[in-house]
Protein backbone atom coordinates (compact mmCIF):
# COMPACT_ATOMS: atom_id res chain seq x y z
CA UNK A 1 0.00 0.00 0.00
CA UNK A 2 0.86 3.75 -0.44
CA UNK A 3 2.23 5.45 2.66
CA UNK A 4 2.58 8.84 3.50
CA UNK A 5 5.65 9.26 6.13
CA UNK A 6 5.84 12.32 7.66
CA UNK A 7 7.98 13.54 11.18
CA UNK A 8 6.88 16.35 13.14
CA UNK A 9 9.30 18.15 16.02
CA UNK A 10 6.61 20.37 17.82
CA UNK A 11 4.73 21.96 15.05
CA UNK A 12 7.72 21.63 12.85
CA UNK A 13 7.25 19.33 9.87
CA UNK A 14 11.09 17.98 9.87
CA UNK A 15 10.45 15.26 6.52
CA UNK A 16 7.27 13.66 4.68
CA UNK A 17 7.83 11.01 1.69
CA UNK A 18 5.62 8.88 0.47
CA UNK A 19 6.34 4.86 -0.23
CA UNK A 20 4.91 1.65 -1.29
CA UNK A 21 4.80 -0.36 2.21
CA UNK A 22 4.05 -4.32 1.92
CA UNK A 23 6.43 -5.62 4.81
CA UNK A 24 8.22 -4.98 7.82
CA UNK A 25 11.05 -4.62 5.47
CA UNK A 26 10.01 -1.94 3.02
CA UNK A 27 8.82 0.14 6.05
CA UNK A 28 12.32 -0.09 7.12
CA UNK A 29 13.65 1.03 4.21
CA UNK A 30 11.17 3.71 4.24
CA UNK A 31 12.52 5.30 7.78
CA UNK A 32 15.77 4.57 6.21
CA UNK A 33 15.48 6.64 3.18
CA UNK A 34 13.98 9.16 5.44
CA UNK A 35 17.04 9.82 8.09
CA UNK A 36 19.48 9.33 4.53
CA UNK A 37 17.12 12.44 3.70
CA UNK A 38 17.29 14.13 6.89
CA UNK A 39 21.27 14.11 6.72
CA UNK A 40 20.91 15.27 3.50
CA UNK A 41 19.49 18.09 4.34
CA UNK A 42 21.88 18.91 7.22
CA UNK A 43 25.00 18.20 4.67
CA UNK A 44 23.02 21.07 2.75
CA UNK A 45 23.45 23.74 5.30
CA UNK A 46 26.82 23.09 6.58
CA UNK A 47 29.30 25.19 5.78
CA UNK A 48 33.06 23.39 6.38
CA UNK A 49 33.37 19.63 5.83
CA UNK A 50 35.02 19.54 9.16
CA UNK A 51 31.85 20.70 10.99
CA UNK A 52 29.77 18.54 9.75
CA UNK A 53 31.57 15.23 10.09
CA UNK A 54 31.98 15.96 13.52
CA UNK A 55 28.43 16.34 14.48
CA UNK A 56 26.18 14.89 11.62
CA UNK A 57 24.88 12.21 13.31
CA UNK A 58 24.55 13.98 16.46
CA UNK A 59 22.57 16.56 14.70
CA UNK A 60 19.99 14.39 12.88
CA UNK A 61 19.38 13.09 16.39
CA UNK A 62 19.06 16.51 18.06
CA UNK A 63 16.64 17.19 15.57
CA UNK A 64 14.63 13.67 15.65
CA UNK A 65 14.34 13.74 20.03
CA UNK A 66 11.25 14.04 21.09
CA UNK A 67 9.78 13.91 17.32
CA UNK A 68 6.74 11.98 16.15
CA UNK A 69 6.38 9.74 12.82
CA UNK A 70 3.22 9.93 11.21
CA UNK A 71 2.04 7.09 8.98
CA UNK A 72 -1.12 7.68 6.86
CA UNK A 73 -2.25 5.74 3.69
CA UNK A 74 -2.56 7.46 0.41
């Protein structure tokens, strides 16, 4: 089925994609794709190389504490 995946922070819409979900496994590739999209974005508004390898990961976890996911069918 089509999903729509979407994480909130507050009222803060942090990512929505949608996906075919059939399995466990495709909804894990799903959040997946979404934190690769989430660092993504963070790579985006770096501005040294240095800086951002040091904290990358720590950011995109910053960002996702305390968020919700949101899973509604399309």
């Amino acid at each position: 089925m089509k999903l729509k995946l979407r994480i909130t922070s507050g009222n803060t819409f942090l990512y929505t994609g949608a996906y075919d979900v059939v399995d466990a496994d495709s909804f894990g590739s799903a959040c997946a794709d979404a934190w690769s999209k989430l660092r993504q974005m963070q790579l985006e508004k770096e501005t040294s190389i240095g800086a951002l390898m040091e904290n990358l990961d720590d950011m995109v976890l910053d960002r996702l504490n305390g968020a919700q996911i949101h899973v509604e069918r399309v």
